[in-house]
N, C-alpha and C. Protein backbone atom coordinates (compact mmCIF):
# COMPACT_ATOMS: atom_id res chain seq x y z
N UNK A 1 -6.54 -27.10 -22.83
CA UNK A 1 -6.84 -25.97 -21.94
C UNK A 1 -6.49 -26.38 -20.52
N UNK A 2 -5.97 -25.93 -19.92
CA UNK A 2 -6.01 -25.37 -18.62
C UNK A 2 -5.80 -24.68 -17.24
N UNK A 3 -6.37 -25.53 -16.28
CA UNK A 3 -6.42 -24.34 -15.00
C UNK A 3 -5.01 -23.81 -14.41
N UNK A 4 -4.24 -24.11 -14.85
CA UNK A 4 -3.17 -23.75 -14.24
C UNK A 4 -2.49 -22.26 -14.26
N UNK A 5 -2.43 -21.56 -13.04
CA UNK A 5 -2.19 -19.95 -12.62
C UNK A 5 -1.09 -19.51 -13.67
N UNK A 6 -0.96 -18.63 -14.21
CA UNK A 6 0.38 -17.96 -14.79
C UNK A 6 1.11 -17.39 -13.36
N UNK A 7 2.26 -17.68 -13.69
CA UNK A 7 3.34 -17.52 -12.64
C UNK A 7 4.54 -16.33 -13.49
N UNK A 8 5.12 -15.66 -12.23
CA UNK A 8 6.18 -15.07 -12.36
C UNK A 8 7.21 -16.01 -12.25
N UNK A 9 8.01 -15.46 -13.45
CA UNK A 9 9.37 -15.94 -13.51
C UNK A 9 10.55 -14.66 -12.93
N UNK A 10 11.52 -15.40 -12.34
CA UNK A 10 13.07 -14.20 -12.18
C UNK A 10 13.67 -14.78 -12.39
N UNK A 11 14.88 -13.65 -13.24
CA UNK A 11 16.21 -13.81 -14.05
C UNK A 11 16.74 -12.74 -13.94
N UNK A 12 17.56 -12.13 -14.63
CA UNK A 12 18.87 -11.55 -14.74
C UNK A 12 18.26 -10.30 -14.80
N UNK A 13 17.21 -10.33 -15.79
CA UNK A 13 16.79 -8.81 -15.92
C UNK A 13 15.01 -8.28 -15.33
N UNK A 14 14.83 -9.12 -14.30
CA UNK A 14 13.76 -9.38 -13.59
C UNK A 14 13.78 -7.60 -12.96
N UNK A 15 14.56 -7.35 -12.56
CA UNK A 15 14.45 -6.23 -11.25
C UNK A 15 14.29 -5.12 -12.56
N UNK A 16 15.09 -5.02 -14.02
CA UNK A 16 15.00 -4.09 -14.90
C UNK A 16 13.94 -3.69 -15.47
N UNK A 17 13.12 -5.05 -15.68
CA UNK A 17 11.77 -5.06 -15.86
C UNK A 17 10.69 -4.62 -15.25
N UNK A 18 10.64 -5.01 -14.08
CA UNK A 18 9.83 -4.34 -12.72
C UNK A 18 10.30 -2.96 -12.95
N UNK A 19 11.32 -2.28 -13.07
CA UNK A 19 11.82 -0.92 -13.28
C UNK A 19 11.24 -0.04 -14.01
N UNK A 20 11.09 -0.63 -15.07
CA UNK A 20 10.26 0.21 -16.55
C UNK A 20 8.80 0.13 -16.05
N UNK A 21 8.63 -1.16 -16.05
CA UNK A 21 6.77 -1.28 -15.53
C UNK A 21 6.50 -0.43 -14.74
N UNK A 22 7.09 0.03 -13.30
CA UNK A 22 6.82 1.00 -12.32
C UNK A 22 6.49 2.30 -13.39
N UNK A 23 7.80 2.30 -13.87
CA UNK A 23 7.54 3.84 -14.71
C UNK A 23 6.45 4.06 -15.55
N UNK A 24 5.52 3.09 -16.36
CA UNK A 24 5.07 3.12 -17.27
C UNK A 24 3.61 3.47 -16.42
N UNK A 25 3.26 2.00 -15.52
CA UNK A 25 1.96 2.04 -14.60
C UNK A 25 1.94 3.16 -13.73
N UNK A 26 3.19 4.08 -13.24
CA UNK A 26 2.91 5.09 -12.12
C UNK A 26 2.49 6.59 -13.44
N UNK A 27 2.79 6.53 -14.70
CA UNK A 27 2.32 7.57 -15.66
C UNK A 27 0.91 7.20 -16.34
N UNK A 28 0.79 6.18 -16.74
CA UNK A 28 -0.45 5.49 -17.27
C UNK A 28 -1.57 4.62 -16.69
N UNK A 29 -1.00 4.00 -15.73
CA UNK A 29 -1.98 3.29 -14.68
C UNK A 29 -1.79 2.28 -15.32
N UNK A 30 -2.94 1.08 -14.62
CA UNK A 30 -3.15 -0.66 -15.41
C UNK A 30 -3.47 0.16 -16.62
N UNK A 31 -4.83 0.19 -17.07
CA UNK A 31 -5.15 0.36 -18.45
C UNK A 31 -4.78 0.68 -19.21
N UNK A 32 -4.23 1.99 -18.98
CA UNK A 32 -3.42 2.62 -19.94
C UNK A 32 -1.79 2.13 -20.78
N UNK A 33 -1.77 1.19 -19.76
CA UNK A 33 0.26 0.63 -20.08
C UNK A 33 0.13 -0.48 -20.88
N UNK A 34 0.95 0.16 -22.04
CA UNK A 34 0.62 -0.82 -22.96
C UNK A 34 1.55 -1.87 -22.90
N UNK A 35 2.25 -3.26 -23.32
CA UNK A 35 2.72 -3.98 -23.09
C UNK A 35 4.28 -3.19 -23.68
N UNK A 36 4.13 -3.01 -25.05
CA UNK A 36 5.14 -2.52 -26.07
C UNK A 36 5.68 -1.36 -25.19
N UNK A 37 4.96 -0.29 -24.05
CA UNK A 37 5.89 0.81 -23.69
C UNK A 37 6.27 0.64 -22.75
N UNK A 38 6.13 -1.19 -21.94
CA UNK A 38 6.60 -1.32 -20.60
C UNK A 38 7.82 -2.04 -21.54
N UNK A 39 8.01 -2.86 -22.21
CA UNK A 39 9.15 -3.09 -22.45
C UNK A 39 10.30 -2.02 -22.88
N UNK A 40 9.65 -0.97 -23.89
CA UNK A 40 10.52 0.09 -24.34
C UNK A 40 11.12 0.44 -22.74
N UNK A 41 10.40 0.92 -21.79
CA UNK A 41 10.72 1.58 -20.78
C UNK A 41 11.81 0.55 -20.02
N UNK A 42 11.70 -0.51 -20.32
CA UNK A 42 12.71 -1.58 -19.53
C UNK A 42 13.54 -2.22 -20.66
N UNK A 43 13.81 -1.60 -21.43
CA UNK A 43 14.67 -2.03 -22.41
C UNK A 43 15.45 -3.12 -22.29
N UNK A 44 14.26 -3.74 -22.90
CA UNK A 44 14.16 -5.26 -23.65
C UNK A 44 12.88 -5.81 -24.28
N UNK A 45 13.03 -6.66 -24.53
CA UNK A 45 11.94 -7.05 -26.17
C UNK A 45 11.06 -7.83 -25.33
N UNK A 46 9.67 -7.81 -26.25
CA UNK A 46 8.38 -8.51 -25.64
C UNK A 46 8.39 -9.71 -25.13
N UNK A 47 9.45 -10.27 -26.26
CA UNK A 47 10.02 -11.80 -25.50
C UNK A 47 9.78 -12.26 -24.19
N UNK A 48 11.27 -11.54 -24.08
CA UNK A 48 11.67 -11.49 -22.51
C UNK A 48 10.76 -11.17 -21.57
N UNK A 49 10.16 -9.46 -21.75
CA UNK A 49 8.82 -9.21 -20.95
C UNK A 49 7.84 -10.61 -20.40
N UNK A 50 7.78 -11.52 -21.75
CA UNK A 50 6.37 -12.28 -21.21
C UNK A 50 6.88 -13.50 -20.63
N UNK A 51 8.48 -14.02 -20.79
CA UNK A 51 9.27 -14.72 -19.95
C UNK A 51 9.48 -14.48 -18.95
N UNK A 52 9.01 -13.57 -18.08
CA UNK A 52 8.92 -13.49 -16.83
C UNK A 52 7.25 -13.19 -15.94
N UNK A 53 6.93 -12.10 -17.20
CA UNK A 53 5.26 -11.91 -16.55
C UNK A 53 4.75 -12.54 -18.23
N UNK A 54 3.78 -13.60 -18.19
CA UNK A 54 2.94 -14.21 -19.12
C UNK A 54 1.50 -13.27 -18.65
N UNK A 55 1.51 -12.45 -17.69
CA UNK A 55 0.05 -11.53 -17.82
C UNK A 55 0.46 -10.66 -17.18
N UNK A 56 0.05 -8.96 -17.51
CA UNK A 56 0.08 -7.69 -17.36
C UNK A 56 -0.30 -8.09 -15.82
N UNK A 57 -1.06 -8.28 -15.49
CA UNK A 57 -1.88 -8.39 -14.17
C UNK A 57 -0.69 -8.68 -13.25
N UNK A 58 0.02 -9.50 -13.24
CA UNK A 58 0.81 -10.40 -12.86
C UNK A 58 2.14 -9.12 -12.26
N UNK A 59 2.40 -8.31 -13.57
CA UNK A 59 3.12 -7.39 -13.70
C UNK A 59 3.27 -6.32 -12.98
N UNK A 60 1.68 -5.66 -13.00
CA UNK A 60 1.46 -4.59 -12.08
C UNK A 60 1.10 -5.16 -10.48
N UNK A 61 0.97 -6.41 -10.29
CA UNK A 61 0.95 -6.76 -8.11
C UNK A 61 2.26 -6.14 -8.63
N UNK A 62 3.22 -7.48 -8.99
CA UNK A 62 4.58 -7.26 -8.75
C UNK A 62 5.03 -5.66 -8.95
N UNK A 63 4.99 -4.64 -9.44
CA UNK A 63 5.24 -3.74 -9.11
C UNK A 63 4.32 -3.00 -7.96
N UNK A 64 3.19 -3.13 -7.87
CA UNK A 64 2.05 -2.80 -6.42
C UNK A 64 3.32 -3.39 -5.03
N UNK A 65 3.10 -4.70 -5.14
CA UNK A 65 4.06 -5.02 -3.83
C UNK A 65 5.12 -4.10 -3.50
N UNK A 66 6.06 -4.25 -4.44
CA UNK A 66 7.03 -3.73 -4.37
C UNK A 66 7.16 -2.10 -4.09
N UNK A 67 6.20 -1.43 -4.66
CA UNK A 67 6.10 -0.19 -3.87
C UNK A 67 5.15 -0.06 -2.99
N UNK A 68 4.49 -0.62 -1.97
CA UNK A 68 4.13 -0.81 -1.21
C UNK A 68 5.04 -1.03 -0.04
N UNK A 69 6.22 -2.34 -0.25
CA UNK A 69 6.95 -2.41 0.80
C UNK A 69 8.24 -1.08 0.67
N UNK A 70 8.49 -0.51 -0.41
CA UNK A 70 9.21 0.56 -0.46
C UNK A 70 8.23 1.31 0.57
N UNK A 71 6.81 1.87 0.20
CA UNK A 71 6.70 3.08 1.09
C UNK A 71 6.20 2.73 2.27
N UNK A 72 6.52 1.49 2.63
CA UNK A 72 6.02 1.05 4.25
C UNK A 72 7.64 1.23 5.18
N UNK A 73 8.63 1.00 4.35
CA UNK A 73 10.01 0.88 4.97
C UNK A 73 10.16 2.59 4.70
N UNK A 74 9.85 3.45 3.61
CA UNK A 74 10.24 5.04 3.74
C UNK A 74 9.46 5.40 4.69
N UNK A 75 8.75 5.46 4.92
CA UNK A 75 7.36 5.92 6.07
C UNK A 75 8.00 5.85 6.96
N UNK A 76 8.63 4.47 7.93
CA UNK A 76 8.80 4.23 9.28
C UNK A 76 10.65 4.92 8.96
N UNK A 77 10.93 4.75 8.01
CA UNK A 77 12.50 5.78 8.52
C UNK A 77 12.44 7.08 8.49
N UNK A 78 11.13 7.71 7.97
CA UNK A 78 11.29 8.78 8.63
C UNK A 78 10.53 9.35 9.39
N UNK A 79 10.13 8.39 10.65
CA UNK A 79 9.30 8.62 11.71
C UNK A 79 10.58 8.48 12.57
N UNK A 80 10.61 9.39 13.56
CA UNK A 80 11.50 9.21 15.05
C UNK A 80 10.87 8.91 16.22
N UNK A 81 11.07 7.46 16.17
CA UNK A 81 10.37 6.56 17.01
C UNK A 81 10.23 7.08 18.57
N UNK A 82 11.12 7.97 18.82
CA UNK A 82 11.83 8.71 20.37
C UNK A 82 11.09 9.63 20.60
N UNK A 83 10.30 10.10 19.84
CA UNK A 83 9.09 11.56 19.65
C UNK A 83 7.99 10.79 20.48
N UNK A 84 6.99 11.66 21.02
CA UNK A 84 5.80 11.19 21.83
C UNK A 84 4.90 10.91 20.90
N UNK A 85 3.85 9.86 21.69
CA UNK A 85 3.27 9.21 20.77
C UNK A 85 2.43 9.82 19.91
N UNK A 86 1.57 10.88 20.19
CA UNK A 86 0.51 11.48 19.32
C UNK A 86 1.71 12.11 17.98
N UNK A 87 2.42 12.36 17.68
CA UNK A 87 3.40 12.57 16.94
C UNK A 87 3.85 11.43 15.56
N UNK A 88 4.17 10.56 16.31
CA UNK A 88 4.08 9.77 15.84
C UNK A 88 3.41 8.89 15.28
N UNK A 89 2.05 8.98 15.45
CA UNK A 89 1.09 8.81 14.93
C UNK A 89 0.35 9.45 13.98
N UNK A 90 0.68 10.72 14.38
CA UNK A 90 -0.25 11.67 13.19
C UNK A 90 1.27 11.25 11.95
N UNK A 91 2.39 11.26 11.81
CA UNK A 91 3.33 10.94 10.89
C UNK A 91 2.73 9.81 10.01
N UNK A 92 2.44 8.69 11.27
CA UNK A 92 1.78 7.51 10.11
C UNK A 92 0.73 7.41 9.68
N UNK A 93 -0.26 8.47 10.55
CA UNK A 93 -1.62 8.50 9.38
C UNK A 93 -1.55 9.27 8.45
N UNK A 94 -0.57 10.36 8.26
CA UNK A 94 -0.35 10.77 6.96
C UNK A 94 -0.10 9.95 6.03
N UNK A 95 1.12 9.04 6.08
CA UNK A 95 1.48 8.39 5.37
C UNK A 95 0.48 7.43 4.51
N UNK A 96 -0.01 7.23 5.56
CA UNK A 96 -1.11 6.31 5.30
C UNK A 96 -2.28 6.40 4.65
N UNK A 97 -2.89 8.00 5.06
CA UNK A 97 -3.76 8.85 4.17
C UNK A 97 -3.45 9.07 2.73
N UNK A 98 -2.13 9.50 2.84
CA UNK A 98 -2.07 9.72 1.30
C UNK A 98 -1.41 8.81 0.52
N UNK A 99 -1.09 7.24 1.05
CA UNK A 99 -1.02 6.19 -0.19
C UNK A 99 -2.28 5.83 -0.62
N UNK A 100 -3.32 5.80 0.24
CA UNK A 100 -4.61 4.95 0.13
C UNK A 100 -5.54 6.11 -0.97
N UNK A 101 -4.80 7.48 -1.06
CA UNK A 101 -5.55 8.34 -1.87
C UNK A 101 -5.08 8.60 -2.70
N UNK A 102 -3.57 7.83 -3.22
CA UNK A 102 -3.26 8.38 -4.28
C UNK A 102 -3.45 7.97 -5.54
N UNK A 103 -3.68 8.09 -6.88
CA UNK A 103 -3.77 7.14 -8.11
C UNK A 103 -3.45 6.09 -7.94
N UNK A 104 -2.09 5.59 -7.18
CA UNK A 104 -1.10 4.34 -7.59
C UNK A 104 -2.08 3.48 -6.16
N UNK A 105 -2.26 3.63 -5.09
CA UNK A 105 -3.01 3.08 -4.30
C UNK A 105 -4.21 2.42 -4.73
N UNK A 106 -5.13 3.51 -5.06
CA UNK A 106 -6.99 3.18 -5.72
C UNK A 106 -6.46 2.40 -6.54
N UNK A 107 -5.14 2.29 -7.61
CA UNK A 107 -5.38 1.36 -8.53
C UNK A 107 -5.37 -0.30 -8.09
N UNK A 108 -4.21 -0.20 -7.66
CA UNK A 108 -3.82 -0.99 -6.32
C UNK A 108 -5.14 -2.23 -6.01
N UNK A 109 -6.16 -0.91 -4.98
CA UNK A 109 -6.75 -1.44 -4.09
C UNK A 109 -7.64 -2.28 -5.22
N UNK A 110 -8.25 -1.54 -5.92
CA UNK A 110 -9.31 -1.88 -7.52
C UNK A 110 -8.92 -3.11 -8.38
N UNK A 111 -7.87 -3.28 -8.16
CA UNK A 111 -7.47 -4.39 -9.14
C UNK A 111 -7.87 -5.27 -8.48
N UNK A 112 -7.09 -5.70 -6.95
CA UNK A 112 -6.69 -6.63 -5.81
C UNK A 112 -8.20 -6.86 -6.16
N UNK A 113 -9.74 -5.94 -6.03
CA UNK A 113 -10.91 -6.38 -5.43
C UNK A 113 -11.71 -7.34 -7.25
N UNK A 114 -10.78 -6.52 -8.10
CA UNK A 114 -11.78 -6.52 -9.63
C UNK A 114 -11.00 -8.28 -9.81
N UNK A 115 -9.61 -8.68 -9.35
CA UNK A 115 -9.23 -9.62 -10.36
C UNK A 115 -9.08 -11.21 -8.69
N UNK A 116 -9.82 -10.84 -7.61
CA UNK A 116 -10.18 -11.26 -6.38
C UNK A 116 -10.47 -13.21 -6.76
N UNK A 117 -11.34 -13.25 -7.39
CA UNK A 117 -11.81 -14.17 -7.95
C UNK A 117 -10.81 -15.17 -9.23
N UNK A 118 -10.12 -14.54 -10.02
CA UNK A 118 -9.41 -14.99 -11.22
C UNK A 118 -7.79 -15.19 -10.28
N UNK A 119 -7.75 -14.26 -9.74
CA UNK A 119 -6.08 -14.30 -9.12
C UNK A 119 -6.45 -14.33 -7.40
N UNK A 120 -6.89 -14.99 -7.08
CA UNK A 120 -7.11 -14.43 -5.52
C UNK A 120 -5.30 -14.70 -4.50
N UNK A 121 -4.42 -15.38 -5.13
CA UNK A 121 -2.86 -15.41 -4.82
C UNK A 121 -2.80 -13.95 -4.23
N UNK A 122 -2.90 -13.10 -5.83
CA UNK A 122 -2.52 -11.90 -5.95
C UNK A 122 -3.07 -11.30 -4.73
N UNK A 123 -4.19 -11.24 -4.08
CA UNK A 123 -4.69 -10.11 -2.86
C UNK A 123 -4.21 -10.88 -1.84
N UNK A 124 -3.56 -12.35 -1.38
CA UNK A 124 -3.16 -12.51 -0.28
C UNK A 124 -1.74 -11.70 -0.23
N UNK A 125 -0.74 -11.97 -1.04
CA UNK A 125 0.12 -11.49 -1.56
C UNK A 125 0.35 -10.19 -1.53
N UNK A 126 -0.30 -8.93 -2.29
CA UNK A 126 -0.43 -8.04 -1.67
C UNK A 126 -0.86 -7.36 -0.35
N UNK A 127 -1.73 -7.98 0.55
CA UNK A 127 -1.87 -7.73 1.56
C UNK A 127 -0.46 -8.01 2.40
N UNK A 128 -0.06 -9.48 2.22
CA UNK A 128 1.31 -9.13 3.02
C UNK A 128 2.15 -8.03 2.89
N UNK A 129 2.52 -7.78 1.87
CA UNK A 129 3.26 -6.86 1.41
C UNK A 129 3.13 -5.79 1.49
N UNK A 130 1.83 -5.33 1.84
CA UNK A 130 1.32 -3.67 1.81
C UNK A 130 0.44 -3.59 3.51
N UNK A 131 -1.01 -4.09 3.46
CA UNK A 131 -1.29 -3.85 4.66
C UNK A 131 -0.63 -4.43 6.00
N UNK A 132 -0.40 -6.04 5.74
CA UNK A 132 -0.16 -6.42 6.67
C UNK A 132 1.58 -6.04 7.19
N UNK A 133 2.23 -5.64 6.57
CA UNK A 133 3.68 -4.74 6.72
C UNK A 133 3.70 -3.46 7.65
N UNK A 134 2.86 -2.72 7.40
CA UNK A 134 2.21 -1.51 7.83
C UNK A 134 1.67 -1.72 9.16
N UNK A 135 1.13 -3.33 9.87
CA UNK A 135 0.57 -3.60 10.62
C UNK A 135 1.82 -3.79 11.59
N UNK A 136 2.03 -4.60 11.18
CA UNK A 136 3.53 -4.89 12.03
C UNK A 136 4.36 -3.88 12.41
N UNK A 137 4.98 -3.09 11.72
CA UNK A 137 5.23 -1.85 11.93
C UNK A 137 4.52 -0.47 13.27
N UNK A 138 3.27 -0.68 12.83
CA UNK A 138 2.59 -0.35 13.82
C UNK A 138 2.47 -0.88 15.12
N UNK A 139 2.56 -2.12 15.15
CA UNK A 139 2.17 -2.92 16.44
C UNK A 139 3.93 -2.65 17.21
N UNK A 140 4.51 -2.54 16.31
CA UNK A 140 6.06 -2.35 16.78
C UNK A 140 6.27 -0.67 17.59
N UNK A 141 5.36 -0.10 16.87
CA UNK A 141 6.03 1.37 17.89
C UNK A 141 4.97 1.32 18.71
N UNK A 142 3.84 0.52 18.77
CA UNK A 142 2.79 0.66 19.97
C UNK A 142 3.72 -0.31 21.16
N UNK A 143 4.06 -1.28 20.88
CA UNK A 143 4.85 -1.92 21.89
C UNK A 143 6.02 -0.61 22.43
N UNK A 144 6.55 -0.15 22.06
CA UNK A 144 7.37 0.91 22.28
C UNK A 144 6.86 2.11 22.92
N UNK A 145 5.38 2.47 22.68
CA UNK A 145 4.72 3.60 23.54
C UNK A 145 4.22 2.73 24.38
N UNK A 146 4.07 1.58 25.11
CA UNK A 146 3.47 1.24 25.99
C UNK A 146 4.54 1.29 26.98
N UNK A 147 5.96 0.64 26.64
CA UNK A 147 6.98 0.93 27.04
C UNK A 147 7.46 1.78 27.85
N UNK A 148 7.07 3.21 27.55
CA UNK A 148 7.17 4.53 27.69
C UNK A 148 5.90 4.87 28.55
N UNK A 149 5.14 3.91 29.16
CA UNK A 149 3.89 4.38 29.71
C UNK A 149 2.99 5.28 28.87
N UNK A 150 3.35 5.42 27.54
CA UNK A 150 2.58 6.64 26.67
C UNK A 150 1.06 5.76 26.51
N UNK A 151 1.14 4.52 26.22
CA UNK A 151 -0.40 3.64 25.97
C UNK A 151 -0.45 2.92 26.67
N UNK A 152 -1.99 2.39 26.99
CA UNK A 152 -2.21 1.31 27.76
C UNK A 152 -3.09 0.46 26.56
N UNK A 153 -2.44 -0.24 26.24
CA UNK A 153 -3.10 -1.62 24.91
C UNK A 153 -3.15 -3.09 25.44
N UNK A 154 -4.44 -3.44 25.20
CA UNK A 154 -4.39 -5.00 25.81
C UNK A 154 -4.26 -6.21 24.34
N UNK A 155 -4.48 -5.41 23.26
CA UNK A 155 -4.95 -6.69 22.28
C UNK A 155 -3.87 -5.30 20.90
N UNK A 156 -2.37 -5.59 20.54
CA UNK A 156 -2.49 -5.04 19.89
C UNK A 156 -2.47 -4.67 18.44
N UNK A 157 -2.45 -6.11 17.90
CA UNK A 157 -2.91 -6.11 16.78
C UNK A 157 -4.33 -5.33 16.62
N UNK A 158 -5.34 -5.79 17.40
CA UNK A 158 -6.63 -5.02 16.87
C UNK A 158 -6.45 -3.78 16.82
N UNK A 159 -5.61 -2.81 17.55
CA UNK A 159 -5.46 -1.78 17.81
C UNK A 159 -4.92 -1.03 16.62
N UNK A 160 -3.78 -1.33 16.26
CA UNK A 160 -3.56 -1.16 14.63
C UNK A 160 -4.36 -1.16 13.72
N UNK A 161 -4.89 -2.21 13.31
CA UNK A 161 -6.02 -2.43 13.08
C UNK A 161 -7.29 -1.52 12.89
N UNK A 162 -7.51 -1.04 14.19
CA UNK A 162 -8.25 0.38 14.24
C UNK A 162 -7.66 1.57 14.20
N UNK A 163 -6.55 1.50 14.38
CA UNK A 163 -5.89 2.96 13.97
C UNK A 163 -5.73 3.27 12.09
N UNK A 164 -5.57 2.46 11.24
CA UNK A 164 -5.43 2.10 9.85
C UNK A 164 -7.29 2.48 9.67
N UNK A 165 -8.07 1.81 10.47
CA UNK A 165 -9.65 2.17 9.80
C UNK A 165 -10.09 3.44 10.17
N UNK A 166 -9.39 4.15 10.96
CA UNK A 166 -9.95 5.47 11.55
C UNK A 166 -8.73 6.31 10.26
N UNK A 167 -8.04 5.93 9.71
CA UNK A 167 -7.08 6.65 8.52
C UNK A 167 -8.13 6.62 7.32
N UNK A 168 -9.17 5.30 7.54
CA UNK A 168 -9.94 5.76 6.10
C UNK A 168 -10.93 6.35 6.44
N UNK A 169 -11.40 6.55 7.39
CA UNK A 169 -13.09 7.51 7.65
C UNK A 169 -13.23 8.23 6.66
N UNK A 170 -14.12 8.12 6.17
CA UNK A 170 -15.07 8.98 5.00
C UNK A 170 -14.40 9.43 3.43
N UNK A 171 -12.71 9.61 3.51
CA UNK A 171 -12.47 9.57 2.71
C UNK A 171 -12.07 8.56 1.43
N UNK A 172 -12.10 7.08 2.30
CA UNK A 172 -12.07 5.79 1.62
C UNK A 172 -13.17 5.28 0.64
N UNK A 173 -14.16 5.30 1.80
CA UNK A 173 -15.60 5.23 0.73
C UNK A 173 -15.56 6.19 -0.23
N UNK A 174 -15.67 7.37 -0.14
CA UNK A 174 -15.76 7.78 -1.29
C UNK A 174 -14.73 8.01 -2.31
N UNK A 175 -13.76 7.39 -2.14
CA UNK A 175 -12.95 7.23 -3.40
C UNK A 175 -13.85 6.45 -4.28
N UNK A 176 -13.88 5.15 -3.01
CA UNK A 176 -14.06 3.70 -3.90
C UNK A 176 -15.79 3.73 -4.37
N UNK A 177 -16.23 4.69 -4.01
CA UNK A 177 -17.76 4.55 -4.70
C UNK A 177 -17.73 5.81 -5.94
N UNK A 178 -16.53 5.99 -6.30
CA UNK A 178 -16.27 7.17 -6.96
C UNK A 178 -16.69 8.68 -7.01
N UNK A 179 -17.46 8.76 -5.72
CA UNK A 179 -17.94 9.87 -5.44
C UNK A 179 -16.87 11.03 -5.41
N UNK A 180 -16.19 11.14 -5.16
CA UNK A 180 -14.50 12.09 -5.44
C UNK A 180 -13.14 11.07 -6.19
N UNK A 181 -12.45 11.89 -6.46
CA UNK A 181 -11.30 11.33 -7.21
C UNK A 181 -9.59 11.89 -6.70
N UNK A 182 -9.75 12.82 -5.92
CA UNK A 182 -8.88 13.62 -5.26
C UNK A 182 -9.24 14.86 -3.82
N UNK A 183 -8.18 14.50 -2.73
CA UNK A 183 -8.64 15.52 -1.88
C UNK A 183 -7.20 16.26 -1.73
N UNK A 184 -7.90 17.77 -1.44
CA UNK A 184 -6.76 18.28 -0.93
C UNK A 184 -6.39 17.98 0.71
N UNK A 185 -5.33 18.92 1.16
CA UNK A 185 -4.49 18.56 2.87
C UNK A 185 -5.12 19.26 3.37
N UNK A 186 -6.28 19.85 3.34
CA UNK A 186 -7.00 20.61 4.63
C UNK A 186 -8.15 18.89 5.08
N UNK A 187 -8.86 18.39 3.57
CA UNK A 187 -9.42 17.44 3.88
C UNK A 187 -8.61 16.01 4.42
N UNK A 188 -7.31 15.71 3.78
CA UNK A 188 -6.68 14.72 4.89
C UNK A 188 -6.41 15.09 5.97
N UNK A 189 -6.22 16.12 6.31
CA UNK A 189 -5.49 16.57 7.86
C UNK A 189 -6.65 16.44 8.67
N UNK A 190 -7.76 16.89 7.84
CA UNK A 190 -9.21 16.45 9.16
C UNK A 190 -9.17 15.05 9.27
N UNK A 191 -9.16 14.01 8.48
CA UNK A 191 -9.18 12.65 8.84
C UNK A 191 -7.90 12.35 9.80
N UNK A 192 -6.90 12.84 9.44
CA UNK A 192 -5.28 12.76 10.40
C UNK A 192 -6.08 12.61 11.40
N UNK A 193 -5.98 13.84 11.64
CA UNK A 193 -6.06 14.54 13.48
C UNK A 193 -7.55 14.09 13.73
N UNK A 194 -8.30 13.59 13.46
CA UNK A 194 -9.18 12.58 14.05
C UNK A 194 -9.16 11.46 14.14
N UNK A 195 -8.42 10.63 13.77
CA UNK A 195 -8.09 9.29 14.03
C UNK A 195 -6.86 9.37 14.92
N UNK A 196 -6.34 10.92 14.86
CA UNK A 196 -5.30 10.54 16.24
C UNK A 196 -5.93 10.70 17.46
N UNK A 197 -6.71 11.61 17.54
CA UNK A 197 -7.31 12.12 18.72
C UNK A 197 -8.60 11.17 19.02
N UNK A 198 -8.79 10.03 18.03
CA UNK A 198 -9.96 8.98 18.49
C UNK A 198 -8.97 8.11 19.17
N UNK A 199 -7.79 7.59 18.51
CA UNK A 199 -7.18 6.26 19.06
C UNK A 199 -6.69 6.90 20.54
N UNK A 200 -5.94 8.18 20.31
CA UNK A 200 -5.84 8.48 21.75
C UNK A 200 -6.36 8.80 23.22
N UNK A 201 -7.43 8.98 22.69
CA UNK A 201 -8.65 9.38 23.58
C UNK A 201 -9.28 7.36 24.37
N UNK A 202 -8.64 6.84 23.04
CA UNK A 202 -9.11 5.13 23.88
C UNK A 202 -7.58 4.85 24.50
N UNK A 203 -6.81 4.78 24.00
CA UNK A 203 -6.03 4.20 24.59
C UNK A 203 -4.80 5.01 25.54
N UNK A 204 -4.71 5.98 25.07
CA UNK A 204 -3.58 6.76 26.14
C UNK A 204 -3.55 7.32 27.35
N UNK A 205 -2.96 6.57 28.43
CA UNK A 205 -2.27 5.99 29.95
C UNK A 205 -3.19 7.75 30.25
């Protein structure tokens, strides 16, 4: 027996694999994806599957990351950085609102907290890849509205930071205490436009 982490392997058909898995986990979720229909979906045999991921877990970060840094890089291309800042901001708390609320997110977030202890790699790992990406990003067009005299920021990582926690007000907790399971856009747009009009109200010149 022992302690030693199961690791990802890459090869030839590494990216094909991740391919099917996306498809299988974004229709079925973790639980539901069975090993046999992530390979069907990535056509190739169980073999191979466990020659690269030796655990499902392993399987779904690696696809979590990976669409994570997909919708952190779609998000900021289609923000126009040249727009004034409250604009640009309400763009990224959308974005932001509705990954953190969608199925593929909660699963995301649930795993990172349920498998914390057994894989704790996995939540540093994803955090680079997902929050802390998102951070940077952010701290990048705040340097750019300060630029513009649009903000006055002294610390701005924290600032990000608080702009991302004012994206979860009220509707975060209650995902994660399961008190709701879905909101509609009248209820994100109230969290939007209050976390724009909080951060702006602190920080804008």
């Amino acid at each position: 027996m022992t302690d030693e982490k199961p690791a990802v392997k890459r090869g030839r058909k590494f990216d094909q694999v991740l391919s099917g898995a996306r498809a299988i986990f974004m229709t079925d979720g973790f639980e539901g994806a069975s090993v046999d229909d992530i390979a069907k979906a990535a056509s190739v045999s169980k073999a191979t599957l466990y020659s690269y991921f030796p655990d499902k877990r392993l399987l779904f970060m690696e696809v979590a990351k990976a669409e994570c840094v997909r919708q952190a890089d779609s998000a900021i291309e289609n923000i126009d950085m040249s727009e004034p800042a409250d604009r640009v901001l309400t763009q990224a708390a959308w974005q932001m609102v509705c990954f953190f609320t969608s199925d593929f997110g909660q699963r995301v977030f649930r795993l990172c907290v349920a498998e914390s202890d057994r894989f704790p790699e996995l939540g540093r790992e994803f955090y680079q890849s997902g929050p802390a990406l998102v951070r940077e990003k952010l701290v990048n067009f705040l340097k750019i509205a300060i630029s513009r005299n649009e903000l006055e920021i002294d610390d701005l990582a924290l600032a990000a930071d608080q702009f991302s926690e004012l994206c979860k007000a009220d509707l975060f907790p209650r995902l994660m205490f399961s008190m709701d399971s879905s909101f509609d856009d009248s209820q994100k747009e109230r969290i939007v436009e209050g976390a724009v009009k909080t951060f702006l109200a602190r920080y804008a010149v």
